[in-house]
Protein backbone atom coordinates (compact mmCIF):
# COMPACT_ATOMS: atom_id res chain seq x y z
CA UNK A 1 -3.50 6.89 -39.55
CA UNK A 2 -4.86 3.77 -37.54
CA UNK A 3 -2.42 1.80 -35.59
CA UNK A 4 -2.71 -0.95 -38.69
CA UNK A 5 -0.88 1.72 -40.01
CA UNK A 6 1.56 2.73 -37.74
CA UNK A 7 2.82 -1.05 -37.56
CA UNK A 8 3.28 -1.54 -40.50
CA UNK A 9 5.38 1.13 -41.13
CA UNK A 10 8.00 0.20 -38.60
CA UNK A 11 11.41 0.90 -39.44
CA UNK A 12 13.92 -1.65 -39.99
CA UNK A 13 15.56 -1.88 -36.84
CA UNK A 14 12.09 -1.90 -34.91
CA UNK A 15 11.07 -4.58 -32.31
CA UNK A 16 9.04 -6.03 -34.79
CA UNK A 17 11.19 -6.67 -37.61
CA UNK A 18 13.80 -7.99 -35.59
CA UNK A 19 11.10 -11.03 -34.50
CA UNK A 20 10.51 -11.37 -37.72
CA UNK A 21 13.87 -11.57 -38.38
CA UNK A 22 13.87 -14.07 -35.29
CA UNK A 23 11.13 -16.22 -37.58
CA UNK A 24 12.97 -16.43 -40.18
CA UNK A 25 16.46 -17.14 -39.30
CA UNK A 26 14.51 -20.23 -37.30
CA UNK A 27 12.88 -21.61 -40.19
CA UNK A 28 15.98 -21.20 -42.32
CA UNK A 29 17.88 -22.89 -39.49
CA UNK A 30 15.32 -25.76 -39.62
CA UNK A 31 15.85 -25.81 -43.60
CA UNK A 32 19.65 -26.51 -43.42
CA UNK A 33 19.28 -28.85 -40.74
CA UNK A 34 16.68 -31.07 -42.89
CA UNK A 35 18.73 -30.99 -46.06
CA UNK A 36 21.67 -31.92 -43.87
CA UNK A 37 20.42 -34.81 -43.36
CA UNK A 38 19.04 -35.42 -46.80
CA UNK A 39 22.79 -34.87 -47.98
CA UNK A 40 23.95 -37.62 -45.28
CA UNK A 41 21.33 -40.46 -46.16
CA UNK A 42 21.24 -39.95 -50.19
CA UNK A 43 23.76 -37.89 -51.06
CA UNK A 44 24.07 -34.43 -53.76
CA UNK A 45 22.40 -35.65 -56.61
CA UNK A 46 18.95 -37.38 -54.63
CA UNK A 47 18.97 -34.25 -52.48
CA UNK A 48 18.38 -31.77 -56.27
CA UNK A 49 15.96 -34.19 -57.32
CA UNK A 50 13.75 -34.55 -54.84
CA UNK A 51 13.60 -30.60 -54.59
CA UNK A 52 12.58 -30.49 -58.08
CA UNK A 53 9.51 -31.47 -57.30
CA UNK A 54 6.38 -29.43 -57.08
CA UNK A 55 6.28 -28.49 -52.35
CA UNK A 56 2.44 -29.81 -51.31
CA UNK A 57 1.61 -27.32 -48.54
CA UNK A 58 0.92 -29.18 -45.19
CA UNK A 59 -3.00 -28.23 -44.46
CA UNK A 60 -3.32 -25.40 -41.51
CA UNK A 61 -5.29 -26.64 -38.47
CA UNK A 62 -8.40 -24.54 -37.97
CA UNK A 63 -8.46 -22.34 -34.72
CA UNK A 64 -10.93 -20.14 -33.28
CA UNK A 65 -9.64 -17.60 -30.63
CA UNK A 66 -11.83 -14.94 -28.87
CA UNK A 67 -11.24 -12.52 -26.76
CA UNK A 68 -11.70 -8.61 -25.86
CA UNK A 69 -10.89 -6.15 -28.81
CA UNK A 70 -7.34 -4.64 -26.61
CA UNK A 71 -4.35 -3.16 -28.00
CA UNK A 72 -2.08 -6.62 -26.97
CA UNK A 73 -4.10 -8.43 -29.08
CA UNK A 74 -4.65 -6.20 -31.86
CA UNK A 75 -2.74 -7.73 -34.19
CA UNK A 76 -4.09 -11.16 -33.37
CA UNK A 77 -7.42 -9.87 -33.97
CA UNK A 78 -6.46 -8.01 -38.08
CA UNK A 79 -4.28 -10.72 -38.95
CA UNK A 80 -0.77 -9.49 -38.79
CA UNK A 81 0.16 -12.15 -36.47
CA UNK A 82 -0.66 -15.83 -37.37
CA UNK A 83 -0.85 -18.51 -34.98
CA UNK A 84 2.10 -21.21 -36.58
CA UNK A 85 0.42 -24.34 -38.23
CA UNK A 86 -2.81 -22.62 -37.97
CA UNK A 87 -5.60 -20.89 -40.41
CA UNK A 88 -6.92 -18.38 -37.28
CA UNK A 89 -10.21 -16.43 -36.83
CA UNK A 90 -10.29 -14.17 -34.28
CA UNK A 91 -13.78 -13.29 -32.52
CA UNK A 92 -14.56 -10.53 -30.64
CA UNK A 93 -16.60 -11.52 -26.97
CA UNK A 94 -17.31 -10.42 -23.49
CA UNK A 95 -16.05 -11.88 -20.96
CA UNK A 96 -19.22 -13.19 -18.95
CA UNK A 97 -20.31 -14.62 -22.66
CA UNK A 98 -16.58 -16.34 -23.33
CA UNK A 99 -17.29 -17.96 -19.74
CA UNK A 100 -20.40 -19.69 -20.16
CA UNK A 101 -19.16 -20.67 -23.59
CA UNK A 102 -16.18 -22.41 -21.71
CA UNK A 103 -18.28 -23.88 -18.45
CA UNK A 104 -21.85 -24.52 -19.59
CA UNK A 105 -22.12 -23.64 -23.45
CA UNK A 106 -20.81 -25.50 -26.66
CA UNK A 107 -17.31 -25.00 -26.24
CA UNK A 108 -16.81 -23.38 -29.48
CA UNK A 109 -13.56 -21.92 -29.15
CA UNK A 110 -10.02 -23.99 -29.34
CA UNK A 111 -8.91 -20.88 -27.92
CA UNK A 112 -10.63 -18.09 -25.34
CA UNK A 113 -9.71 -15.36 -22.97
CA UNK A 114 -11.43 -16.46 -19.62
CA UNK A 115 -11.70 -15.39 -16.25
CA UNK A 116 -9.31 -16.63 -14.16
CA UNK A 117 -11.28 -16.61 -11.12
CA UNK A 118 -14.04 -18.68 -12.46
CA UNK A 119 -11.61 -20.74 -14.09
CA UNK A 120 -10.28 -21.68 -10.88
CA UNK A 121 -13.27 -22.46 -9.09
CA UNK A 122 -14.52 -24.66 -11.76
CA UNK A 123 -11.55 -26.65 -11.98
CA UNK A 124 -11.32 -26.68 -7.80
CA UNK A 125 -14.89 -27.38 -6.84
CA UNK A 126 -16.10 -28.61 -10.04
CA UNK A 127 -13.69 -31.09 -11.46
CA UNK A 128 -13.74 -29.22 -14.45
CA UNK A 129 -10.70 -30.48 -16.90
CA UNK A 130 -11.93 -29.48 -20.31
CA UNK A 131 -9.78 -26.53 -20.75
CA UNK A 132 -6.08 -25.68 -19.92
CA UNK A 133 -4.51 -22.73 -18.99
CA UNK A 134 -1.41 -20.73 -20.96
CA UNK A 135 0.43 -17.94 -19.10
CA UNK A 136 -0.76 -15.12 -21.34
CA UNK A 137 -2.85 -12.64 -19.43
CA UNK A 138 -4.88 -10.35 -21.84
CA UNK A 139 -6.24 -8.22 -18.93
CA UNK A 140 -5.19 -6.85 -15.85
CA UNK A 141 -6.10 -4.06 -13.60
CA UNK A 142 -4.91 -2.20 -9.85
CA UNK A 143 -8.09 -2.73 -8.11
CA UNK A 144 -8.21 0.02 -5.61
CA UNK A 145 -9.93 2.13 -7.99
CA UNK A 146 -12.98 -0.10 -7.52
CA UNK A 147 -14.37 0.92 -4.24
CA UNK A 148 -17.12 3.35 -3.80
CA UNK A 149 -18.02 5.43 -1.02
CA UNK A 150 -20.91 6.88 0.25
CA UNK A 151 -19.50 10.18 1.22
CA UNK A 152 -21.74 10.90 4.00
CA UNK A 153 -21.18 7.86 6.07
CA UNK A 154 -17.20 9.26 7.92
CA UNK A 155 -15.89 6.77 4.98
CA UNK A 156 -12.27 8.04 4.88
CA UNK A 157 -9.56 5.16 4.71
CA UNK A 158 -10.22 1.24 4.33
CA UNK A 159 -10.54 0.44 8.11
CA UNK A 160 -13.66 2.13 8.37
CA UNK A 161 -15.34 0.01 6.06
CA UNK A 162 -15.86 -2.57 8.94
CA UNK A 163 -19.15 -2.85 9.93
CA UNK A 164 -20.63 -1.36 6.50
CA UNK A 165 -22.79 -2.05 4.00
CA UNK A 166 -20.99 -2.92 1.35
CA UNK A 167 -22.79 -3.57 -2.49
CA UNK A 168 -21.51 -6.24 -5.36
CA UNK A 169 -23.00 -7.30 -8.22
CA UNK A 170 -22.48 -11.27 -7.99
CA UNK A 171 -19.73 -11.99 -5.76
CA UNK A 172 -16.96 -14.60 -6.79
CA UNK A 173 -15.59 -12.50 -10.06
CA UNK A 174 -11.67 -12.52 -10.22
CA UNK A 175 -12.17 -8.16 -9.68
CA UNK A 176 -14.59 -8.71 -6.58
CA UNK A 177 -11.71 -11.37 -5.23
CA UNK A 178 -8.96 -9.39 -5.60
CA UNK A 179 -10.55 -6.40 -3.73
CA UNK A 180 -11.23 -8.31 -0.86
CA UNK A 181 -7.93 -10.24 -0.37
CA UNK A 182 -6.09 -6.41 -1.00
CA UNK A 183 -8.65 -5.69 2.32
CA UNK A 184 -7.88 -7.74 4.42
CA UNK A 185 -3.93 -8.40 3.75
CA UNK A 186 -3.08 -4.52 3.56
CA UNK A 187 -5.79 -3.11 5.68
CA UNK A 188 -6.63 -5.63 7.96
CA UNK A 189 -10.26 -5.91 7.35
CA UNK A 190 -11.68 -9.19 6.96
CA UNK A 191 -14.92 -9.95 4.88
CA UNK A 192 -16.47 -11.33 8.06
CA UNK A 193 -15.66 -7.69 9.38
CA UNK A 194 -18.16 -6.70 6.02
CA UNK A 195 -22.25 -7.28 6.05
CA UNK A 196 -22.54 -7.76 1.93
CA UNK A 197 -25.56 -7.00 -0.33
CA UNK A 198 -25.83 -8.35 -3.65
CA UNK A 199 -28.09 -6.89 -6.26
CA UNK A 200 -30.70 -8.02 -8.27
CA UNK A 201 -28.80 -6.50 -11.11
CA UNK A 202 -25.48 -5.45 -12.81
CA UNK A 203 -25.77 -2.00 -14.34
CA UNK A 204 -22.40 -3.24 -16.93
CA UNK A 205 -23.86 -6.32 -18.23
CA UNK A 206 -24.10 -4.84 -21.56
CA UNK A 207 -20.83 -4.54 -21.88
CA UNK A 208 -19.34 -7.86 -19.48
CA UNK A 209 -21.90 -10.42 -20.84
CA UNK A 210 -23.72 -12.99 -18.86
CA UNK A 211 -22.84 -14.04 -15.34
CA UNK A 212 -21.50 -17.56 -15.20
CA UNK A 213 -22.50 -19.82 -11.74
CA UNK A 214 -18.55 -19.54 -10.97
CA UNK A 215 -18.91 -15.54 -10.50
CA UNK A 216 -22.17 -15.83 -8.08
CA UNK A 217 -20.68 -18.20 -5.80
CA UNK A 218 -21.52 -16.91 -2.40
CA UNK A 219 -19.14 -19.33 0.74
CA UNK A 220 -20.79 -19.52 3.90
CA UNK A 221 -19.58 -17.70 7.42
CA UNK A 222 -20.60 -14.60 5.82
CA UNK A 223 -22.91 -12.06 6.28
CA UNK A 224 -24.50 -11.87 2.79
CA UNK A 225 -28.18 -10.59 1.99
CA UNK A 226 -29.66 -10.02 -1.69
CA UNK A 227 -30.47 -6.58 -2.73
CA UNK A 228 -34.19 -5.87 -3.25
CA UNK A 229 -35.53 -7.13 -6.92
CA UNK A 230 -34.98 -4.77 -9.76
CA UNK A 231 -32.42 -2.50 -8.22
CA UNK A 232 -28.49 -3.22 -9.57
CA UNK A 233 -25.80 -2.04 -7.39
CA UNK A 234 -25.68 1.50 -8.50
CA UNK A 235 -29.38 1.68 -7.29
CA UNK A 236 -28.38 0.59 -4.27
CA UNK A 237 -25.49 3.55 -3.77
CA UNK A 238 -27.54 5.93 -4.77
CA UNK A 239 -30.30 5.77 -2.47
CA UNK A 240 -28.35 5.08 0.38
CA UNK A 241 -29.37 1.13 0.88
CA UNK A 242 -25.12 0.75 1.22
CA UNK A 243 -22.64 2.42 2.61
CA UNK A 244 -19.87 1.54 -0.31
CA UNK A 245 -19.91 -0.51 -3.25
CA UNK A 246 -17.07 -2.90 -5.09
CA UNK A 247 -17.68 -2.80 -8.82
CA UNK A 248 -14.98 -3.73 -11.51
CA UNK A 249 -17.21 -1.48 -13.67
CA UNK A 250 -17.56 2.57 -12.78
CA UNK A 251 -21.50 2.57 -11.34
CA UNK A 252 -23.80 4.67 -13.42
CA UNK A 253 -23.70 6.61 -9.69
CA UNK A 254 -20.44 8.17 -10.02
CA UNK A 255 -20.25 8.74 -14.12
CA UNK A 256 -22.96 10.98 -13.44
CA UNK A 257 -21.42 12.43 -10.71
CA UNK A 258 -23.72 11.97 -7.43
CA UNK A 259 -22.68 14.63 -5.04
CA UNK A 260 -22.32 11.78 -2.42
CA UNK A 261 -20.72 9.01 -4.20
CA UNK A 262 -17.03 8.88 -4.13
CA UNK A 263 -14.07 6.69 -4.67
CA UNK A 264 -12.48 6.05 -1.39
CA UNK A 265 -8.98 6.31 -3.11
CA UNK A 266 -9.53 9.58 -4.59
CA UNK A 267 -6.21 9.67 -6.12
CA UNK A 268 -6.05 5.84 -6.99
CA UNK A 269 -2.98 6.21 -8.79
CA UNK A 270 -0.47 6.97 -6.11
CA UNK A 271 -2.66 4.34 -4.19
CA UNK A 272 -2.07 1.62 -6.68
CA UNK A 273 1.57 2.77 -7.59
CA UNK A 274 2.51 2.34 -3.88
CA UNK A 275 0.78 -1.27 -3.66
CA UNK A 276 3.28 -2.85 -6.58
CA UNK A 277 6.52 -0.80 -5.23
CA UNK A 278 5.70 -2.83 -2.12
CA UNK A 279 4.39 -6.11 -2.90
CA UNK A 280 5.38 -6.21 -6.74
CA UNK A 281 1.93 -7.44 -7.67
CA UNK A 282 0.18 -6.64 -10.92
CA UNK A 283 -3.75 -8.07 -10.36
CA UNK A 284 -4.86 -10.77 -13.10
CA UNK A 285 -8.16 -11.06 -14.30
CA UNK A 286 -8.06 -13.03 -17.51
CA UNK A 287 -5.82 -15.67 -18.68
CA UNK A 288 -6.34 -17.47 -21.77
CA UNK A 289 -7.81 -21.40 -21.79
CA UNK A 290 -7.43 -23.77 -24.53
CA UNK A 291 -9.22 -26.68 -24.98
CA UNK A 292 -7.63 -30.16 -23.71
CA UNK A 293 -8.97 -32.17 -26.79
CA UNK A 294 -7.15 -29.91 -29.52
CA UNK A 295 -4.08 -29.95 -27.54
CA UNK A 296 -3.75 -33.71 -27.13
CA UNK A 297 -4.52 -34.38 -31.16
CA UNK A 298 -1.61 -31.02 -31.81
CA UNK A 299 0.98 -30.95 -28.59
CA UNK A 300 2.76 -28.10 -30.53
CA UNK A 301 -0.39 -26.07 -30.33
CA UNK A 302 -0.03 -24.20 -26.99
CA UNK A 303 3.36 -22.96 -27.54
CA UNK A 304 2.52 -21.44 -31.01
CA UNK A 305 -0.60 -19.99 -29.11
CA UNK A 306 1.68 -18.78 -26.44
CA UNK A 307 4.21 -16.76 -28.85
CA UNK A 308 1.26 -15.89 -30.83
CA UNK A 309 0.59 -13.24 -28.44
CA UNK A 310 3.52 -12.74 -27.09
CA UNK A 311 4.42 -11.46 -30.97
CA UNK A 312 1.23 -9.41 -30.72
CA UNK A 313 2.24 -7.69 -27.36
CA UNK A 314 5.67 -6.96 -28.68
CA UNK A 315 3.94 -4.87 -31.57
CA UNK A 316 1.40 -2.91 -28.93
CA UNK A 317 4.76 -2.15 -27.26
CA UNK A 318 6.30 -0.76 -30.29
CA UNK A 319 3.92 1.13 -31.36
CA UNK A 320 3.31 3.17 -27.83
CA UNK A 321 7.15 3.65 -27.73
CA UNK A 322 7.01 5.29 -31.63
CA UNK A 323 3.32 6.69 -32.10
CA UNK A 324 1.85 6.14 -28.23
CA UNK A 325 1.58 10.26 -28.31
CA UNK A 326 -0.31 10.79 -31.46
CA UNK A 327 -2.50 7.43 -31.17
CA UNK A 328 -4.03 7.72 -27.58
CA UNK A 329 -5.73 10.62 -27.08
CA UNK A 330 -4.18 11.37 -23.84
CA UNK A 331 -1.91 14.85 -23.65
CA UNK A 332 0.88 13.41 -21.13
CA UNK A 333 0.63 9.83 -22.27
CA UNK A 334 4.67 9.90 -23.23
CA UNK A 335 5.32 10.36 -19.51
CA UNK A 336 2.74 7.99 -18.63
CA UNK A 337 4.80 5.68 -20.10
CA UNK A 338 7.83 6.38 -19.25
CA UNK A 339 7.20 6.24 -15.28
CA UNK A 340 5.32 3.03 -15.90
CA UNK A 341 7.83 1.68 -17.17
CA UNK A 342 10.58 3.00 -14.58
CA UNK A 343 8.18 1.41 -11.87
CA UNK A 344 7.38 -1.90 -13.57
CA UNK A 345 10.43 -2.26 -16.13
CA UNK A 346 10.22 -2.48 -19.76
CA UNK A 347 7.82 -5.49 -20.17
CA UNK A 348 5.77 -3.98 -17.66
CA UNK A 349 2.64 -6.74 -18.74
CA UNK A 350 4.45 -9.68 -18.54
CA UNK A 351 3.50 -13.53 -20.21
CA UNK A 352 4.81 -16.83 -18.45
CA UNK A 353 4.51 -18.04 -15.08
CA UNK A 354 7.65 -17.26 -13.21
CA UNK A 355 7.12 -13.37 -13.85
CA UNK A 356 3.76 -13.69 -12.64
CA UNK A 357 4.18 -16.13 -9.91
CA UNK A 358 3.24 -13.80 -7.03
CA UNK A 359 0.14 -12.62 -8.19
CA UNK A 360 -1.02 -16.09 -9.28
CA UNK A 361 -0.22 -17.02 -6.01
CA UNK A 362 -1.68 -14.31 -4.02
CA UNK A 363 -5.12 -15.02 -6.29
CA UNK A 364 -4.96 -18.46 -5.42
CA UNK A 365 -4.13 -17.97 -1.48
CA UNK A 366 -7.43 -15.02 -1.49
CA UNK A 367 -9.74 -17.72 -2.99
CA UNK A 368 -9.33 -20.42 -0.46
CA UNK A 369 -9.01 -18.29 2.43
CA UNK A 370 -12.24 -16.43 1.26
CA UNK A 371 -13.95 -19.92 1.15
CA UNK A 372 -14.38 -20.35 -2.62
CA UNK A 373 -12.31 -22.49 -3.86
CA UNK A 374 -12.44 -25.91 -1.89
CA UNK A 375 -9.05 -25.84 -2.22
CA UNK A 376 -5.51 -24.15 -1.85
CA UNK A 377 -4.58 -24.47 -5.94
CA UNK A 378 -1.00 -24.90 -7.23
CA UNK A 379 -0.40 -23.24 -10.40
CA UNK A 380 1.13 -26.27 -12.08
CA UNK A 381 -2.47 -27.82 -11.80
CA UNK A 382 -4.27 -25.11 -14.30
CA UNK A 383 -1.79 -24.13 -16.76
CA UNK A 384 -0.79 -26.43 -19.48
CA UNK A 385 2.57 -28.30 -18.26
CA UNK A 386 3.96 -27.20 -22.36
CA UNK A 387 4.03 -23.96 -20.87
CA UNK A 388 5.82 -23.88 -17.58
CA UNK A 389 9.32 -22.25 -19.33
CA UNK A 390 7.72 -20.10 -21.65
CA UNK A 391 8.18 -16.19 -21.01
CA UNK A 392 8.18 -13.35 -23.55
CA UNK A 393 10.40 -10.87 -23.50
């Protein structure tokens, strides 16, 4: 059975029939309240007849969302969670494509997962107000795992990366940002401490999609060259032209297994697991933006959005806790789960700003000290003010 499946098979005191239960207990709340005050103004007999009458169903307000095809959204993306008030399609894009759409394209989303980085430094350095932001972040990711090592250059803890060579394709992405404020706050090396090299190319751009301007902003006070034409960043590894590279994707270098390529975190996941016991910090790279316009014309709109996927998460959550060890094809995913969620707690990928305050934060403070973003943001400024009390869970 697909996961489609396994949802809708939940039993009837699952996490999902209890928000349905939620649902409906609020629209029948709603219903007593209205003919309340039906009874009140018009009394019994006005209140049968005009319920006689044949309902006319309010029209849905078209909505386009996109977004990556992930289990949190899964249910956003098949249909088994609607968006309230709205008639929904769903549409499956990368990331660098759901970008330009947003920044330089036609805009034809009312509703896209972005890239927060780029999100920021359009709205900091390029007045850019089209869009909002809601607290919902469809993908996140430990970025220690994304440094790569020459192994024959005595490359054997962060601090010895000063000095080196170090590869990225573009240089402004919300990944590439992340890894460089994680540097220099917990290791102490600076990116002036770095000389940089960006290729020509991006061996994943298949798979991420275009490159918007926002991701290939380059500040100055740096020491930055360009790689040599045709050669993307796992060229560059692999012949020795760098000493390390930072790549959100895993170069074509190491899936084929160069004898000298390496992660420098060999076991990333004690690595990682350590970084949020001390600085409880779960790295954002995507929120979701919707568009200004919509919202002004439907102010309910970015709530419904919110809970939306907040519903949709719940589900992904149910279904790892009942069928997580038949539907991943992982043999110790069960314990995988439970220790993540003994480090991280229950709603271990949390919606809303206050949970996610101190990575937001730390994002923010690693862009203008990096000499991106013109300036310091506060989060009030990017996420739709409908949303500041919203959390799920």
């Amino acid at each position: 059975r697909g996961l489609g499946d396994v949802y809708k098979r939940q039993e009837p005191n699952s996490a999902v029939t209890k928000q349905e239960s939620r649902r409906n207990f609020l629209r029948g709340s709603a219903t007593v309240a209205g003919a309340a005050g039906v009874l009140a103004a018009s009394g019994v007999s006005q209140l049968f007849a005009s319920t006689a009458k044949p309902h006319k169903a309010k029209r849905k307000l078209p909505l386009k969302l996109a977004g990556y095809a992930v289990d949190r959204v899964e249910a956003l993306i098949d249909g088994r969670v609607q968006v309230d008030g709205c008639d929904a399609q769903f549409e499956i894009a990368a990331i660098g494509d759901m970008n330009t759409d947003v920044f330089s394209g036609p805009q034809s989303r009312e509703v896209t997962e972005i890239g927060l980085h780029p999100f920021m430094l359009a709205y900091a350095n390029e007045g850019f107000r089209d869009y909002s932001l809601l607290p919902v972040f469809p993908l996140r990711m430990f970025r220690h795992r994304s440094i790569f090592i020459r192994t024959d250059r005595g490359i054997e803890k962060p601090e010895q990366l000063r000095g080196k060579k170090i590869a990225t394709p573009g240089f402004s992405s919300t990944s590439l940002t992340w890894l460089r404020g994680i540097l220099q706050h917990e290791h102490g090396v600076s990116p002036k401490d770095i000389q940089w090299v960006v290729s020509s190319k991006d061996s994943s751009a298949e798979t991420s999609g275009k490159v918007s301007k926002q991701e290939s902003m380059v500040p100055d006070g740096l020491t930055v060259a360009s790689g040599p034409e045709g050669k993307d960043e796992s060229d560059l590894l692999e012949s020795g032209d760098v000493d390390a590279l930072f790549h959100a994707a895993e170069p074509r270098a190491y899936v084929q297994g160069h004898p000298d390529v390496a992660r420098l975190f060999r076991d990333y996941r004690k690595t990682e697991r350590a970084y949020f016991a001390k600085t409880g910090i779960f790295p954002i790279m995507h929120a979701v933006a919707i568009r200004n316009n919509v919202v002004e014309a439907n102010p309910w709109l970015p709530r419904a959005v919110f809970e939306a996927y907040a519903d949709a998460k719940k589900m992904m959550y149910a279904a790892l806790t009942k069928m997580g060890w038949a539907s991943i094809s992982l043999p110790w995913v069960g314990q995988e789960i439970e220790e993540t969620r003994e480090l991280m707690g229950e709603n271990f990928w949390p919606y809303g700003i206050e949970p996610n305050r101190k990575a937001l934060e730390a994002l923010f403070l690693y862009s203008h000290e990096q000499g991106l973003a013109k300036k310091k943001l506060k989060i009030e400024e990017l996420f739709h003010p409908s949303t500041s009390g919203l959390i799920d869970g």
